[in-house]
C-alpha atoms as a PDB file:
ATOM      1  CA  UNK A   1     -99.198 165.293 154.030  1.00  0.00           C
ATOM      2  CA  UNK A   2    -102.367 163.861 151.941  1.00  0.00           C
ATOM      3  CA  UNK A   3    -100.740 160.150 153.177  1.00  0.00           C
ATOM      4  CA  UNK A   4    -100.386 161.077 157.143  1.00  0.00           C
ATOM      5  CA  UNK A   5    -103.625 162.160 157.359  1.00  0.00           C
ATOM      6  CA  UNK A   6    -105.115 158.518 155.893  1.00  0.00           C
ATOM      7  CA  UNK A   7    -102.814 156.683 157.634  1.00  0.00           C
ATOM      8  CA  UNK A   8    -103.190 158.282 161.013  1.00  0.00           C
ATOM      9  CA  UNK A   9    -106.712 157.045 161.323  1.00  0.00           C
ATOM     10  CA  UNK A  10    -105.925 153.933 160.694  1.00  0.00           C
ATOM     11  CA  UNK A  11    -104.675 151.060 164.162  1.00  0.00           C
ATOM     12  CA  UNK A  12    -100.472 151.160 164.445  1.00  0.00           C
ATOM     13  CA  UNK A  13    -100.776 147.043 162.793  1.00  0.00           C
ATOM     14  CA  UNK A  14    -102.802 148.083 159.877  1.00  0.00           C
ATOM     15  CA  UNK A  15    -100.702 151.271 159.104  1.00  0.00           C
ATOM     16  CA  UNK A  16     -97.879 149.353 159.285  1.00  0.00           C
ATOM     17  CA  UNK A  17     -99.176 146.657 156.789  1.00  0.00           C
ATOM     18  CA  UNK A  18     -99.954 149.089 154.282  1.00  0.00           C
ATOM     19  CA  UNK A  19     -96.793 151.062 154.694  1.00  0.00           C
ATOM     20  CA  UNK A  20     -94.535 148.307 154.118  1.00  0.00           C
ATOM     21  CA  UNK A  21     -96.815 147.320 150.921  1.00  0.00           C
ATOM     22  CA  UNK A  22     -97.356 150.557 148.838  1.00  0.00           C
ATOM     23  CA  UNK A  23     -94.522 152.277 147.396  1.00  0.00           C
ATOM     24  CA  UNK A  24     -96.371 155.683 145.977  1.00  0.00           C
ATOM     25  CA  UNK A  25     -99.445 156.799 147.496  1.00  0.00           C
ATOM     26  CA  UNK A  26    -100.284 158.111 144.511  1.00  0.00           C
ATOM     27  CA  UNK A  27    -102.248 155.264 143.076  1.00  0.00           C
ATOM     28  CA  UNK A  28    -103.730 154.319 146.366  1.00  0.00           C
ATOM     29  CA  UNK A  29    -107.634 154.231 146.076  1.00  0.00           C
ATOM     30  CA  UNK A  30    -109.245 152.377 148.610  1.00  0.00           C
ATOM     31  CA  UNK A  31    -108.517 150.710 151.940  1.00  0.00           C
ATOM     32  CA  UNK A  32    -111.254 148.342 153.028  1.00  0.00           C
ATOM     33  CA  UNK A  33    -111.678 147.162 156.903  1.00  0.00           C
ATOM     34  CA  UNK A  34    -113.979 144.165 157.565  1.00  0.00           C
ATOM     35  CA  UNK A  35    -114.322 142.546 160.898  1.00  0.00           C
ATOM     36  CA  UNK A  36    -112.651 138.936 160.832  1.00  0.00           C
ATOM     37  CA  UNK A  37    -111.798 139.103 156.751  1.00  0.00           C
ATOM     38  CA  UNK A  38    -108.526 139.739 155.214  1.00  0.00           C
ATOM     39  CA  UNK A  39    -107.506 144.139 154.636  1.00  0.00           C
ATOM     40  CA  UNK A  40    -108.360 144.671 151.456  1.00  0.00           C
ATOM     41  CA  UNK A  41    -106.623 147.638 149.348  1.00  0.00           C
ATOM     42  CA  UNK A  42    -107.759 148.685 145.776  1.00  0.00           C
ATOM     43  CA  UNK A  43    -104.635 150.557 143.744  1.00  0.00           C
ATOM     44  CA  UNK A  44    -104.475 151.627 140.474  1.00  0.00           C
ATOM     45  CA  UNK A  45    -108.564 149.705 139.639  1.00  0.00           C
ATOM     46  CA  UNK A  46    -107.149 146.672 140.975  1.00  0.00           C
ATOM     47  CA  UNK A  47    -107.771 145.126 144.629  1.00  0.00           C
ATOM     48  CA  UNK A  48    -105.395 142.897 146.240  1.00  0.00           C
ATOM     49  CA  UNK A  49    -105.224 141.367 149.713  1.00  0.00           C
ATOM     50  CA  UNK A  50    -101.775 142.524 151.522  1.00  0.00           C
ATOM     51  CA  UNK A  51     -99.185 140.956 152.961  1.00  0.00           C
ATOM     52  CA  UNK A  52     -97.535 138.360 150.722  1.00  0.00           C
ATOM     53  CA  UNK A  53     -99.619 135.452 151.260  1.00  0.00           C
ATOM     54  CA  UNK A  54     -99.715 135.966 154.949  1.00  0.00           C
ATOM     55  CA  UNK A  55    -102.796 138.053 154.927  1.00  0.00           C
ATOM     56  CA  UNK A  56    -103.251 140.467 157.684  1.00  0.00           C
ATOM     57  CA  UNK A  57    -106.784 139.830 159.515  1.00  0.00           C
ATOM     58  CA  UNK A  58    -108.767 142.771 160.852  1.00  0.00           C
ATOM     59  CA  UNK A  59    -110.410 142.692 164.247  1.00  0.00           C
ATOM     60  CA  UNK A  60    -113.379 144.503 165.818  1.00  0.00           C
ATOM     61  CA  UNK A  61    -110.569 146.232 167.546  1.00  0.00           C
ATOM     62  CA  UNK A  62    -109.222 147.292 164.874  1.00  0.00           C
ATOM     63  CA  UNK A  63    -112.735 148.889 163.585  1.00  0.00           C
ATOM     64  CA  UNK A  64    -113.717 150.182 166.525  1.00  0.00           C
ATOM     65  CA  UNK A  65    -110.321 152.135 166.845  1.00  0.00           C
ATOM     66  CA  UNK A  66    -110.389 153.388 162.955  1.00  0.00           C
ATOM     67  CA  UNK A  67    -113.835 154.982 163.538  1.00  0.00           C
ATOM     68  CA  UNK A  68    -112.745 157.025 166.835  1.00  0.00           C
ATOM     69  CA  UNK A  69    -109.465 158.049 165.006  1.00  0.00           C
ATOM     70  CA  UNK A  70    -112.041 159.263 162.068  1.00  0.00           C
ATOM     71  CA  UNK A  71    -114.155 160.750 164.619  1.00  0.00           C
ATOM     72  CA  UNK A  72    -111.973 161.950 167.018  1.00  0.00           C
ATOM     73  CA  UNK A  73    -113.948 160.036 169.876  1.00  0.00           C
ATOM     74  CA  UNK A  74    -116.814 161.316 169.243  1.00  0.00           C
ATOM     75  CA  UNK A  75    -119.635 160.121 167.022  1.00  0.00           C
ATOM     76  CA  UNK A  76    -122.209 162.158 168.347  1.00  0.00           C
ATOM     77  CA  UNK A  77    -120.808 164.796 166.437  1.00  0.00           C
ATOM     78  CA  UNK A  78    -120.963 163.279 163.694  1.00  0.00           C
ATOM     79  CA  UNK A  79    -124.582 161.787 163.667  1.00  0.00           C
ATOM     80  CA  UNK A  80    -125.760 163.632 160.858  1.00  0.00           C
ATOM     81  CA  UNK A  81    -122.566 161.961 158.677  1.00  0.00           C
ATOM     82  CA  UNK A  82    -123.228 158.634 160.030  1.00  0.00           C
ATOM     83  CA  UNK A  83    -126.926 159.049 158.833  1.00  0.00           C
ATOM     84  CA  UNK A  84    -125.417 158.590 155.282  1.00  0.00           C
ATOM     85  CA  UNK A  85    -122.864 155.814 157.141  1.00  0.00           C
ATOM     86  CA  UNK A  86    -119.620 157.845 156.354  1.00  0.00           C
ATOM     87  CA  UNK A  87    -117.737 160.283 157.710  1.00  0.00           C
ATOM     88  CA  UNK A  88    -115.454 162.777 156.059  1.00  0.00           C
ATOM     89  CA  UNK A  89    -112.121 163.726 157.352  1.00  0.00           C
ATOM     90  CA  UNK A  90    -109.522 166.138 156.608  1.00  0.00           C
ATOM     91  CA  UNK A  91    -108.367 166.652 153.104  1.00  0.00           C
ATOM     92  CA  UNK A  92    -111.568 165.121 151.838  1.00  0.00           C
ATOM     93  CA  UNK A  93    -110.891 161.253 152.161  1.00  0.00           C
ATOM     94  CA  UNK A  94    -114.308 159.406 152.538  1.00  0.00           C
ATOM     95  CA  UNK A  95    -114.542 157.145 155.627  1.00  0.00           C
ATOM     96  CA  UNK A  96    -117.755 155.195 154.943  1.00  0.00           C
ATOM     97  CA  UNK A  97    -118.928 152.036 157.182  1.00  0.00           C
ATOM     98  CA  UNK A  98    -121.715 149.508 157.680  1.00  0.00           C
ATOM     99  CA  UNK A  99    -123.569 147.832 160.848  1.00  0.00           C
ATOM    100  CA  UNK A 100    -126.647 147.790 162.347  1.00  0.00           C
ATOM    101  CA  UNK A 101    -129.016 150.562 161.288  1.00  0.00           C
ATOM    102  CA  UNK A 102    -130.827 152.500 164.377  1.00  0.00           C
ATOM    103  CA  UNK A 103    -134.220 153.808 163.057  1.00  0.00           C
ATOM    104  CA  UNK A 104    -136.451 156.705 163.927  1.00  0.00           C
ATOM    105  CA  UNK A 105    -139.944 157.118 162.570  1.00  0.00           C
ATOM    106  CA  UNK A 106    -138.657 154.565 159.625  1.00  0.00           C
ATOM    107  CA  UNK A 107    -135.331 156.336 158.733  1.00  0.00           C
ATOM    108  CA  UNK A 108    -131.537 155.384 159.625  1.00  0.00           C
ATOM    109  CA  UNK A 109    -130.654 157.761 161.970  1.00  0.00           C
ATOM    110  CA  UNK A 110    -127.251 156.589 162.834  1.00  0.00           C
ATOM    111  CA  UNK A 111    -125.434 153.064 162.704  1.00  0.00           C
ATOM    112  CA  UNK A 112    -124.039 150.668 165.678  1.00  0.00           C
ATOM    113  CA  UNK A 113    -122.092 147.620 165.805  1.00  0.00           C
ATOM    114  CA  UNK A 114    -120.021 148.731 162.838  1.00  0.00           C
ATOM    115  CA  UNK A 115    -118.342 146.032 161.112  1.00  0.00           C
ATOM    116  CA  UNK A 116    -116.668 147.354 158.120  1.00  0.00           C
ATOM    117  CA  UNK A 117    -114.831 150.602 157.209  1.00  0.00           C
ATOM    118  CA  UNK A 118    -113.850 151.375 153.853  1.00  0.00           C
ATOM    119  CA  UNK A 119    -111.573 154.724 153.355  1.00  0.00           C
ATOM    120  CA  UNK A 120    -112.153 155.869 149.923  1.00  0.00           C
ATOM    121  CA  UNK A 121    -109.229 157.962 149.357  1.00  0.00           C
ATOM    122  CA  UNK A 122    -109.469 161.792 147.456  1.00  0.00           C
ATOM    123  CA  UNK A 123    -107.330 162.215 144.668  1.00  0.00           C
ATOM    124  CA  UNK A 124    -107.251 165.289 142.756  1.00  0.00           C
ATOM    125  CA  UNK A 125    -106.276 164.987 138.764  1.00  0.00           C
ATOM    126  CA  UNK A 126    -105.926 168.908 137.489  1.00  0.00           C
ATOM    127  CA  UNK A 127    -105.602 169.068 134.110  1.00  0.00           C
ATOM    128  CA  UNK A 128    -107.509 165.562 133.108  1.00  0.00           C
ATOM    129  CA  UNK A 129    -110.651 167.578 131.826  1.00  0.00           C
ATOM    130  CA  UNK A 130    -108.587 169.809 129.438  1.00  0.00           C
ATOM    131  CA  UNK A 131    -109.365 166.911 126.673  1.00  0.00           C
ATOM    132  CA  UNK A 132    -112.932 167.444 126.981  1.00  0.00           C
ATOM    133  CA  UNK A 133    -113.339 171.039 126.473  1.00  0.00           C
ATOM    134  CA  UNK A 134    -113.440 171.582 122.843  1.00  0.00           C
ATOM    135  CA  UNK A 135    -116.288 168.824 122.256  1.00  0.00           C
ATOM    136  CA  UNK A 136    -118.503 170.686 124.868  1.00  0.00           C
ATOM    137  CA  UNK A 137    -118.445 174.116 123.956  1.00  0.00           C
ATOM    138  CA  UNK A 138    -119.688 176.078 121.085  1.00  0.00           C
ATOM    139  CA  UNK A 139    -118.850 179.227 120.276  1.00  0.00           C
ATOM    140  CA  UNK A 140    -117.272 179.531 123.982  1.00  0.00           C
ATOM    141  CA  UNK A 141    -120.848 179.123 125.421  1.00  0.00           C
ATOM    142  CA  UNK A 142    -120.889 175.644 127.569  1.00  0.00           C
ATOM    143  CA  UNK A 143    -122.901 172.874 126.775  1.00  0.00           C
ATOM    144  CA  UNK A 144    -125.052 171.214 129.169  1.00  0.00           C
ATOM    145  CA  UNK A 145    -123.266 168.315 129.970  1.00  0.00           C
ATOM    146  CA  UNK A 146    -123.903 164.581 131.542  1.00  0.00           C
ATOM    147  CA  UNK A 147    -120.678 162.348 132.187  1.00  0.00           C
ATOM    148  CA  UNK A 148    -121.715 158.538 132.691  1.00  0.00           C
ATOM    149  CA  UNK A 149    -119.713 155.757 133.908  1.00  0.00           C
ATOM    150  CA  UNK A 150    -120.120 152.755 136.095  1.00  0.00           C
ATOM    151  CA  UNK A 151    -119.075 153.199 139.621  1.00  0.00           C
ATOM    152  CA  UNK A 152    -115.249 154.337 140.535  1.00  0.00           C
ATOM    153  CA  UNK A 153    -114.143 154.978 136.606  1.00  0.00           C
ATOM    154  CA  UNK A 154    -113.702 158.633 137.514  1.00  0.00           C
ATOM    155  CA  UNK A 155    -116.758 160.672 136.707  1.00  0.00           C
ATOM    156  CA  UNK A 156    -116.430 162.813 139.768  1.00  0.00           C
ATOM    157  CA  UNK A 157    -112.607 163.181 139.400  1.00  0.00           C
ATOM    158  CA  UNK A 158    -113.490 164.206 135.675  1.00  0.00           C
ATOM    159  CA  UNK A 159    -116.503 166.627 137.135  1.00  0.00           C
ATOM    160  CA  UNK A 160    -114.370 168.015 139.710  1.00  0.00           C
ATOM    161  CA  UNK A 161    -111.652 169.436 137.262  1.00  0.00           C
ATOM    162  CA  UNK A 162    -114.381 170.384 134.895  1.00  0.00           C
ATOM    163  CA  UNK A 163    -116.056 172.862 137.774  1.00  0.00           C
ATOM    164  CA  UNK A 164    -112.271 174.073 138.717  1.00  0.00           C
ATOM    165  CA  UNK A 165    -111.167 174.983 135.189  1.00  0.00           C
ATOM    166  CA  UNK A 166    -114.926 176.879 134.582  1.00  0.00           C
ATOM    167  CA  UNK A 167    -114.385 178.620 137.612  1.00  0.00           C
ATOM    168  CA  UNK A 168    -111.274 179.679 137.054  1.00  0.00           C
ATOM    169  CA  UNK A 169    -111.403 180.307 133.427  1.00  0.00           C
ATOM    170  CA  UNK A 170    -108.848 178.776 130.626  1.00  0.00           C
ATOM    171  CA  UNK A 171    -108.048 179.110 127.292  1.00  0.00           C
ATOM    172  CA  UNK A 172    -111.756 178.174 125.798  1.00  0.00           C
ATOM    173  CA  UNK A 173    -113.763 180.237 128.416  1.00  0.00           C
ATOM    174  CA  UNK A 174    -113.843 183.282 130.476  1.00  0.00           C
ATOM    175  CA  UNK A 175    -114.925 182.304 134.778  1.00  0.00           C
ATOM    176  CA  UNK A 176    -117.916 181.498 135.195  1.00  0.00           C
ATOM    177  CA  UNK A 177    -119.376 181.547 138.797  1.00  0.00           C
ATOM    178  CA  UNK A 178    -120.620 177.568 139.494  1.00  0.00           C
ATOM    179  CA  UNK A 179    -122.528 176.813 141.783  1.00  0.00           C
ATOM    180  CA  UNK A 180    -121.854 173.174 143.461  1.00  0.00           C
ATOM    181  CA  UNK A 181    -124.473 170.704 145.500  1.00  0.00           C
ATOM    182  CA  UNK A 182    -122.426 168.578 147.063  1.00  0.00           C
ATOM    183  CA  UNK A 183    -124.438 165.634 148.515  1.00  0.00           C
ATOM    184  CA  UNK A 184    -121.992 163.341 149.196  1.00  0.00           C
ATOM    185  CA  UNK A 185    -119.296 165.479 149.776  1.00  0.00           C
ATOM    186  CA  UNK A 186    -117.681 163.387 147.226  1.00  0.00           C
ATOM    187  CA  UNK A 187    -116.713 167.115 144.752  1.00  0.00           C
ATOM    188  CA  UNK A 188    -115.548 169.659 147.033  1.00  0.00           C
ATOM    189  CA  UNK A 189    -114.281 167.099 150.289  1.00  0.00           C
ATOM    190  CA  UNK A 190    -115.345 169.840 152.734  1.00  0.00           C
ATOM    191  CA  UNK A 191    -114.190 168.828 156.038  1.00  0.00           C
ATOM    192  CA  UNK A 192    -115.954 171.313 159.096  1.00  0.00           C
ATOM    193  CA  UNK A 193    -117.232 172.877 156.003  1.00  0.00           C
ATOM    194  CA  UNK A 194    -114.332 174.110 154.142  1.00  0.00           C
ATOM    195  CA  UNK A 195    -114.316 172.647 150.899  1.00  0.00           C
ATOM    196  CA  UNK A 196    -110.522 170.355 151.010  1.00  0.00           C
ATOM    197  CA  UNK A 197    -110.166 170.002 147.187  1.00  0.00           C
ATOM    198  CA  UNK A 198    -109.703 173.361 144.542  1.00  0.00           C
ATOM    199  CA  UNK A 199    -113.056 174.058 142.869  1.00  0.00           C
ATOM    200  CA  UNK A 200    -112.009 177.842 141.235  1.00  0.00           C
ATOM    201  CA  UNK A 201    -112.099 181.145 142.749  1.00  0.00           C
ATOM    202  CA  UNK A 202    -115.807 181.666 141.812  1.00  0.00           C
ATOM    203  CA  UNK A 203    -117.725 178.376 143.337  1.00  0.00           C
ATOM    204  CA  UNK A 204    -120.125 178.052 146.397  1.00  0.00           C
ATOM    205  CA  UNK A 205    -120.439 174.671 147.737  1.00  0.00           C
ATOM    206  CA  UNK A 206    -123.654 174.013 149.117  1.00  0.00           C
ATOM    207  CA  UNK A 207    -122.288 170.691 151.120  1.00  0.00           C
ATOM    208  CA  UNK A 208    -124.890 167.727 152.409  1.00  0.00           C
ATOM    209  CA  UNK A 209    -127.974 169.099 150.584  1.00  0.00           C
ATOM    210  CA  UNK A 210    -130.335 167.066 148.624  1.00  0.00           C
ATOM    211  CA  UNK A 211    -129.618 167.585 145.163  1.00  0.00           C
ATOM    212  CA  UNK A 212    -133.065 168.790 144.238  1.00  0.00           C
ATOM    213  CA  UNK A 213    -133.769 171.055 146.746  1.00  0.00           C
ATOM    214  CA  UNK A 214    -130.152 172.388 146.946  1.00  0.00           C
ATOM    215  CA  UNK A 215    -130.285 173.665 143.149  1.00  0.00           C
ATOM    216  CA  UNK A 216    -133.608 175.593 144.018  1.00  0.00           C
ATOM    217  CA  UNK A 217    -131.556 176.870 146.895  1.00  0.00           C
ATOM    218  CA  UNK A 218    -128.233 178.274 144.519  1.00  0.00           C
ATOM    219  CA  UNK A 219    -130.684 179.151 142.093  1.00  0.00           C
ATOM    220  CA  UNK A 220    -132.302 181.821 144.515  1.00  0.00           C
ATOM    221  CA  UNK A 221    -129.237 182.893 146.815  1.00  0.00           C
ATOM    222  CA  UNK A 222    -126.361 182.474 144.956  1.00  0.00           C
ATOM    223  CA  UNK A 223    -127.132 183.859 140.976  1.00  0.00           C
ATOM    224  CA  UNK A 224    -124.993 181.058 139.589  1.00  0.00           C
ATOM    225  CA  UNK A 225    -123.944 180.553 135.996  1.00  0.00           C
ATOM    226  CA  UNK A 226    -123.181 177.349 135.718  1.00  0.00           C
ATOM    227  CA  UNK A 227    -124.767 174.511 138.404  1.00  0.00           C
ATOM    228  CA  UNK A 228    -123.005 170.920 139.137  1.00  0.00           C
ATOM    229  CA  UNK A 229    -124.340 168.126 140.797  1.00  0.00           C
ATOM    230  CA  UNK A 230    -123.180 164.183 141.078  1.00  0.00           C
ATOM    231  CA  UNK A 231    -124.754 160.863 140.365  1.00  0.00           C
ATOM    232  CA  UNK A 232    -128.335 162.397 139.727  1.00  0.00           C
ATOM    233  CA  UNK A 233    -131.226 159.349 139.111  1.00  0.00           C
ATOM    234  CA  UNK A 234    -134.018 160.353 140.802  1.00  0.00           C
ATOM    235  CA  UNK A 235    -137.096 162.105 139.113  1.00  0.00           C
ATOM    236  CA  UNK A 236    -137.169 164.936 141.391  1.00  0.00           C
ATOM    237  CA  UNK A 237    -133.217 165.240 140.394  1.00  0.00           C
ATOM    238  CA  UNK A 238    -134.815 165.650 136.857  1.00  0.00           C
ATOM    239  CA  UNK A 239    -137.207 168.272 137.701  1.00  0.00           C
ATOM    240  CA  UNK A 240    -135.050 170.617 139.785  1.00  0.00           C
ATOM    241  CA  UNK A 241    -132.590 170.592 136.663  1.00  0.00           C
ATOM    242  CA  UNK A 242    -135.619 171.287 134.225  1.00  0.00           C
ATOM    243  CA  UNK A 243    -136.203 174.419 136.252  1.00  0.00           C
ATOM    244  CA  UNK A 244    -132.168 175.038 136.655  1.00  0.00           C
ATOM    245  CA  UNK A 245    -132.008 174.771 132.931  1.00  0.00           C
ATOM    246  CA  UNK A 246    -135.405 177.212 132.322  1.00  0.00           C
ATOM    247  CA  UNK A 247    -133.417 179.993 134.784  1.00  0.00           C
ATOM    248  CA  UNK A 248    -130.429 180.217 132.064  1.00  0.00           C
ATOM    249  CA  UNK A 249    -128.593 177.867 133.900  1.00  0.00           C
ATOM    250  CA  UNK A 250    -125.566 175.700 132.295  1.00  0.00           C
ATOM    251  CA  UNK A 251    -125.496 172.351 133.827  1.00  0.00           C
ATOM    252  CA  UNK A 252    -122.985 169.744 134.707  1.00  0.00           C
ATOM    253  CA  UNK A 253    -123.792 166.566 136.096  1.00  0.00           C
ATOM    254  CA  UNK A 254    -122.560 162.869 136.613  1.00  0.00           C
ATOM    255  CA  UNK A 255    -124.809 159.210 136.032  1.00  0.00           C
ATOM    256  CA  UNK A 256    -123.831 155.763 136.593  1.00  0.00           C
ATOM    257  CA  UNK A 257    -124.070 153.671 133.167  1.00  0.00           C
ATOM    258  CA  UNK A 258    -121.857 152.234 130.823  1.00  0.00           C
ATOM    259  CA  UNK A 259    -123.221 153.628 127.502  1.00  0.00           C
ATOM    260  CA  UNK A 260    -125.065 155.628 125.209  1.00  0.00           C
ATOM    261  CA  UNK A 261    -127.961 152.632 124.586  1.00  0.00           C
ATOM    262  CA  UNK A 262    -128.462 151.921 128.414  1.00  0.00           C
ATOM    263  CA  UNK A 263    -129.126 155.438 128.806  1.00  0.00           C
ATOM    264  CA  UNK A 264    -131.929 155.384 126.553  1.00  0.00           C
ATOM    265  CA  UNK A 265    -133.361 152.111 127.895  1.00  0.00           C
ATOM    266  CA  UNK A 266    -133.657 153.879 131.473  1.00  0.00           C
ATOM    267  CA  UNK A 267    -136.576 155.386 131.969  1.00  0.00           C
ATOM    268  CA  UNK A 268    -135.455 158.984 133.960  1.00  0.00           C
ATOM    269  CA  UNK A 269    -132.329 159.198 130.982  1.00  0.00           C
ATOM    270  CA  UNK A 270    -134.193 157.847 128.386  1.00  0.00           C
ATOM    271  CA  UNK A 271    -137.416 160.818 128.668  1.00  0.00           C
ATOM    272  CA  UNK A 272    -134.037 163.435 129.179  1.00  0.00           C
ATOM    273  CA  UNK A 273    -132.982 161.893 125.865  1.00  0.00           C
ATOM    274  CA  UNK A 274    -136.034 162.009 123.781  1.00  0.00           C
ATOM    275  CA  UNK A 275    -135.925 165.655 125.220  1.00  0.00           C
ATOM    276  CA  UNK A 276    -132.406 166.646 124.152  1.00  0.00           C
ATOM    277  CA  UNK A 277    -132.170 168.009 127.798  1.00  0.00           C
ATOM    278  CA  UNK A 278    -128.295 167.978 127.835  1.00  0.00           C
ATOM    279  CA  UNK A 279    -126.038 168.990 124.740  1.00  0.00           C
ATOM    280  CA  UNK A 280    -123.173 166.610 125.578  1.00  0.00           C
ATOM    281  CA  UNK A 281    -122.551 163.262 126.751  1.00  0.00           C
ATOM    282  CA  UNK A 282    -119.257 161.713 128.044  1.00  0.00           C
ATOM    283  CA  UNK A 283    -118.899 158.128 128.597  1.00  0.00           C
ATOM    284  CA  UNK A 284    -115.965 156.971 130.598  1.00  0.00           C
ATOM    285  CA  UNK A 285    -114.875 153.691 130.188  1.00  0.00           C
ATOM    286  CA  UNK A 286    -111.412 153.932 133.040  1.00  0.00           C
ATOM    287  CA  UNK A 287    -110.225 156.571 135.302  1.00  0.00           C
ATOM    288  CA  UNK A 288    -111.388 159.463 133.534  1.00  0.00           C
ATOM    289  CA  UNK A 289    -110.437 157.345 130.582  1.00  0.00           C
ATOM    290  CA  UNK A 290    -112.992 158.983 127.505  1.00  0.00           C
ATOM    291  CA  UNK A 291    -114.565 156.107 125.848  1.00  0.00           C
ATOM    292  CA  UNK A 292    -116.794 158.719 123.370  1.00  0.00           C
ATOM    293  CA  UNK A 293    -118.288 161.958 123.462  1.00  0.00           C
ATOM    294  CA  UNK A 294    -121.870 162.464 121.890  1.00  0.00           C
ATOM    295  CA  UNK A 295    -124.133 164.987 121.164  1.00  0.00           C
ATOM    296  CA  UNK A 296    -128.043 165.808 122.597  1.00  0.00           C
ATOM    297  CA  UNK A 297    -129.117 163.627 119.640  1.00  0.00           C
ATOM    298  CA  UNK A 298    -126.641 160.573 121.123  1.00  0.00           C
ATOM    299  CA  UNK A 299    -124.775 161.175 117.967  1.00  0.00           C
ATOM    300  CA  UNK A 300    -120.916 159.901 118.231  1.00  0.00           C
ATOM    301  CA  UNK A 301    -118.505 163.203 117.758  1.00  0.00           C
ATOM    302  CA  UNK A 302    -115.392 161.972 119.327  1.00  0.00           C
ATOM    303  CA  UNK A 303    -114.180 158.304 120.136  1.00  0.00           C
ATOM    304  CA  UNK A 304    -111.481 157.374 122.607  1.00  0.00           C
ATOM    305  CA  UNK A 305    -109.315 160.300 123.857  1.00  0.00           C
END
């Protein structure tokens, strides 16, 4: 099912390509479109070119036809997506593009003359945070917690489980009732607003919404326990957790970075640092693969697991 609804976006030459190259979706990450290049496909962390030296060469055609699939012929509907320059279809899979940007009062409103697609495909991995739950818990109270990794080694797949198994409740903590702003639409997937990957039975997804201001939304509407957010950087991220944190809030969130020292060398992570604003931090080194897990004083507990 997860497979048809990739592929059937996708022009009948490309699908065919990648259907006589993969032999498990499973490990299928990324499918990359650019006008007069080779198709590019990323499985397993590694990306190869297709096609057994005879490398299949997109068109603008074959653009042009993957975005109205995507869209289903009509971008218009979609202009508030394209803003961001993706779209996201069913079951969560991330569409994103490039082009010329078309500007209003100095901000992209939507994109033309696209040139490149790149499907970033949703995989779910239940069960890959049930390492990390002893380190950030104490006395079954959660630990505000920051996951860092550089880009695609899984912090969101780790994040996503993380929310499900809090929401649900496991074997180290009773349901807790999380609260999710979902920028990107990169946690929850929501396609038409119905969130396409499992989150728990006690999570609101506030999809789209500017991290900041969408905490300060939850925060007043929704009475959440625990609050999750992706990739934060920016200071007013900072600030709208400080006042998350100061309601009794728990908070989860995700950072790009490769370690413990170039978090303290940045200046937003470094002042959260010299604060002890979160009680955990879990560097990922892989997909979802745990290079060390470290206190608020950036103190090593666990190594490798």
């Amino acid at each position: 099912m997860e497979k048809n609804r990739v592929l059937k976006i996708l022009p009948g030459r490309v699908r065919e390509m990648i259907e006589k190259e993969i032999d498990t979706y499973e490990g299928l990450q990324e499918i990359k479109l650019r006008t007069g290049k080779p198709l590019l496909m990323r499985c397993g962390g590694e990306e190869y070119i297709p096609g057994r030296g005879h490398p299949y060469i997109v068109t603008a055609e074959d653009v042009r036809e993957t975005i109205d699939y995507a869209s289903n012929y009509s971008l218009y509907a979609y202009e508030e997506e394209m803003r961001q320059g993706f779209i996201t279809i069913e079951g969560g899979h991330r569409v994103g593009m490039t082009g010329q940007a078309i500007l209003e009062k100095g901000q992209v409103k939507n994109l033309k003359y696209i040139s490149s697609v790149n499907i970033r495909i949703s995989h779910e991995v239940q069960g890959c945070a049930d390492q990390v739950f002893p380190f950030i818990l104490c006395r079954r109270q959660l630990k505000h917690t920051l996951i860092i990794s550089p880009p695609g080694c899984g912090k969101t797949t780790l994040l996503r489980d993380m929310i499900r198994q809090i929401s649900d409740g496991n074997q180290y903590i009773k349901g807790m009732t999380v609260g999710v702003v979902d920028e990107r639409s990169e946690i929850a997937g929501c396609y038409m607003g119905v969130a396409q990957n499992h989150l728990g039975i006690r999570t609101d997804v506030l999809d789209r919404c500017p991290k900041a201001e969408g905490m300060i939304m939850l925060i007043r509407s929704m009475a959440p326990q625990v609050i999750a957010v992706d990739e934060i950087g920016a200071r007013e991220d900072v600030h709208a957790i400080e006042y998350a944190m100061h309601c009794g809030c728990r908070m989860l969130a995700t950072m790009h970075g490769a370690s413990i020292e170039e978090l303290r060398r940045k200046p937003v992570s470094g002042k959260m640092m010299e604060e002890k604003r979160f009680e955990r931090y879990i560097i990922l080194e892989g997909k979802a693969k745990i290079q060390g897990i470290y206190d608020e004083n950036g103190k090593l507990m666990e190594k490798k697991i």
